[in-house]
Each structure stands twice: as C-alpha cells, then as structure tokens.
Protein backbone atom coordinates (compact mmCIF):
# COMPACT_ATOMS: atom_id res chain seq x y z
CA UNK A 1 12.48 13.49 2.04
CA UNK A 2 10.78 10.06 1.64
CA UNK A 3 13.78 8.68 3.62
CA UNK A 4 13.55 10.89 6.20
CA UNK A 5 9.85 9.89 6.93
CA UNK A 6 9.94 6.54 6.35
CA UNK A 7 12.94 6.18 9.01
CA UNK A 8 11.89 8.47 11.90
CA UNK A 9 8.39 9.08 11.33
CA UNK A 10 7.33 5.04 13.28
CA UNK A 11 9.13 5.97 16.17
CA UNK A 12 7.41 8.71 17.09
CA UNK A 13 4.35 6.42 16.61
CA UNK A 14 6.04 4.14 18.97
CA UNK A 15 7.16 5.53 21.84
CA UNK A 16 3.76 7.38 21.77
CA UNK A 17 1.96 3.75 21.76
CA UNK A 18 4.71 3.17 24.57
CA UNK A 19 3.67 5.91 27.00
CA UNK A 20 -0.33 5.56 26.59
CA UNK A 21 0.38 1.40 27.10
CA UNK A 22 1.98 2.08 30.37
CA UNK A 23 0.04 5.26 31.78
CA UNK A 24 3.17 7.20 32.92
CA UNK A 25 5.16 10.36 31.44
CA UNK A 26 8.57 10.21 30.94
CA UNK A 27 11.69 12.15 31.44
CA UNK A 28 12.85 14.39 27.98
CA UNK A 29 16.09 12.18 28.18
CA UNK A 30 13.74 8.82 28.53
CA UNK A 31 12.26 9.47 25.72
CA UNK A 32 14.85 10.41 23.69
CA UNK A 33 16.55 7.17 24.42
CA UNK A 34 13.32 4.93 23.89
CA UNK A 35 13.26 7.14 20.43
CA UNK A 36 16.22 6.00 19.03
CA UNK A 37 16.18 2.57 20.74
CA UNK A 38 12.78 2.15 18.07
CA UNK A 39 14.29 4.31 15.61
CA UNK A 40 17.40 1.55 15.35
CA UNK A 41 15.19 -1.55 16.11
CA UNK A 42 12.19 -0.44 13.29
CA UNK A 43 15.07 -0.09 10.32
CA UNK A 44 16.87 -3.26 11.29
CA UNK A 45 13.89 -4.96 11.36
CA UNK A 46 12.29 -3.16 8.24
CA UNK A 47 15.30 -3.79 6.21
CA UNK A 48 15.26 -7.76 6.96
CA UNK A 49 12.01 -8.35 5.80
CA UNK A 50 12.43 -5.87 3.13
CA UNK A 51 15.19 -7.89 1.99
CA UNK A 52 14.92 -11.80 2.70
CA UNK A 53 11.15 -11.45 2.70
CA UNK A 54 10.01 -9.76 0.01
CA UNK A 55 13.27 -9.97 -1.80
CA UNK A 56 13.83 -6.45 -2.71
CA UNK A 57 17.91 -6.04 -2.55
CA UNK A 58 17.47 -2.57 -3.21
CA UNK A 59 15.72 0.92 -1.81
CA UNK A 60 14.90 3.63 -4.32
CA UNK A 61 11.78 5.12 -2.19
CA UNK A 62 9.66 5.43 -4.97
CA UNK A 63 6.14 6.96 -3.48
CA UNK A 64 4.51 3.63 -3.75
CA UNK A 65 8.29 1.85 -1.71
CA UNK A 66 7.97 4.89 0.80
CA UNK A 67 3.86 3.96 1.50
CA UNK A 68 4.83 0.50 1.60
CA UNK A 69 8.02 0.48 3.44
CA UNK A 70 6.11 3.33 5.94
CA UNK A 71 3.00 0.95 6.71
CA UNK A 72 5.63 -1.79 7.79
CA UNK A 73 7.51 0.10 10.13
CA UNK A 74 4.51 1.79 11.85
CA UNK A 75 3.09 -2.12 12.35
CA UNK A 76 6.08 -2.98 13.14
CA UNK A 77 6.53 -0.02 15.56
CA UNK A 78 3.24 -0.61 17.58
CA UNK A 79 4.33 -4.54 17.85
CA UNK A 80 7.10 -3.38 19.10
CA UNK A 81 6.31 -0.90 22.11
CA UNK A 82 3.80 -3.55 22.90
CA UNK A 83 6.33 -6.19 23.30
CA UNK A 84 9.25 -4.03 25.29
CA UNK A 85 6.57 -2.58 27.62
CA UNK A 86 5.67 -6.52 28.04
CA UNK A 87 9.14 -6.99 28.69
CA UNK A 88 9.42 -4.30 30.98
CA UNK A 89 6.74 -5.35 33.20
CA UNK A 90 7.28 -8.90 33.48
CA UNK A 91 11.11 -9.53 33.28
CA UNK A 92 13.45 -8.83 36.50
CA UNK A 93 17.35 -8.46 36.52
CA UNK A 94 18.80 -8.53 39.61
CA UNK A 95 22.70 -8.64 40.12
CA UNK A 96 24.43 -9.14 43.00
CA UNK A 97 28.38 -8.45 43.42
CA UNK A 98 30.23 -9.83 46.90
CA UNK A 99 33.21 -7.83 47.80
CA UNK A 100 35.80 -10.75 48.72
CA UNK A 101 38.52 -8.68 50.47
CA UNK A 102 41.28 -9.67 51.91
C-alpha cells in the first residue's frame, strides 16, 4: 500500500499544480496523459536521487522510506508542472514538410 501512494499519489498533486498554473480545464484524455507523463517522470527522477544521491540501492518502504520518498516526489512533482507549463508557454515547434513531386 505504501508503494501504491508513494508512486501515484505526486501526480495527482501535479497535474493539479498544472491546471491552476495555467488557468484552463482540460480534456479527461489530457489529463490522463499529463498523469502518467508525471507519474513516469516523478519515479525516474525519485529513483535517481534515491539512488546516486542519497545512496540507498534498495526500497523496502518502511513508514519512515514511504514519508521520505513521498515528500520528494510531491517537491519534485510541483517543480515539475512548473517547469513543463514553462515549457509549454515559451517553446515553439514548427515543422514544415515540401511535397517534391515529380
């Protein structure tokens, strides 16, 4: 059950923090994708610094791993869905394609 939380709980932090930061609802399927776009991002994250950081090889959520491992993931969470609504605003892909028939 710790597991559980501590994966999927900072996501649902995040995408919250997501939709407040940029003052627009979104679509079920939107937010199911931003969901487990975090979800995937958080634990990748979490587990590096987990592991070369703080040097713990190993994850037996213990109630005082779970608190600990929880609090990084919802910081990390909200730095997050600050920095991909950032990104979102402020970055601009644009592709072109020329049909050369002959």
């Amino acid at each position: 059950m710790n597991q559980i939380i501590s994966f999927f709980l900072p996501a649902f932090f995040a995408v919250y923090i997501f939709q407040k930061i940029n003052n627009k609802e979104m679509s079920n399927q939107e937010c199911i994708i931003k969901y487990f776009t975090f979800v995937l991002i958080i634990n990748i994250l979490s587990y590096f610094v987990s592991i070369y950081i703080f040097g713990k090889p190993y994850f037996i959520f213990t109630n005082v791993f779970t608190l600990k491992y929880l609090l990084l993931s919802l910081i990390e969470g909200v730095i997050i869905s600050f920095l991909v609504s950032f990104i979102e605003k402020n970055i601009e892909i644009n592709i072109r394609v020329d049909k050369n028939e002959k």
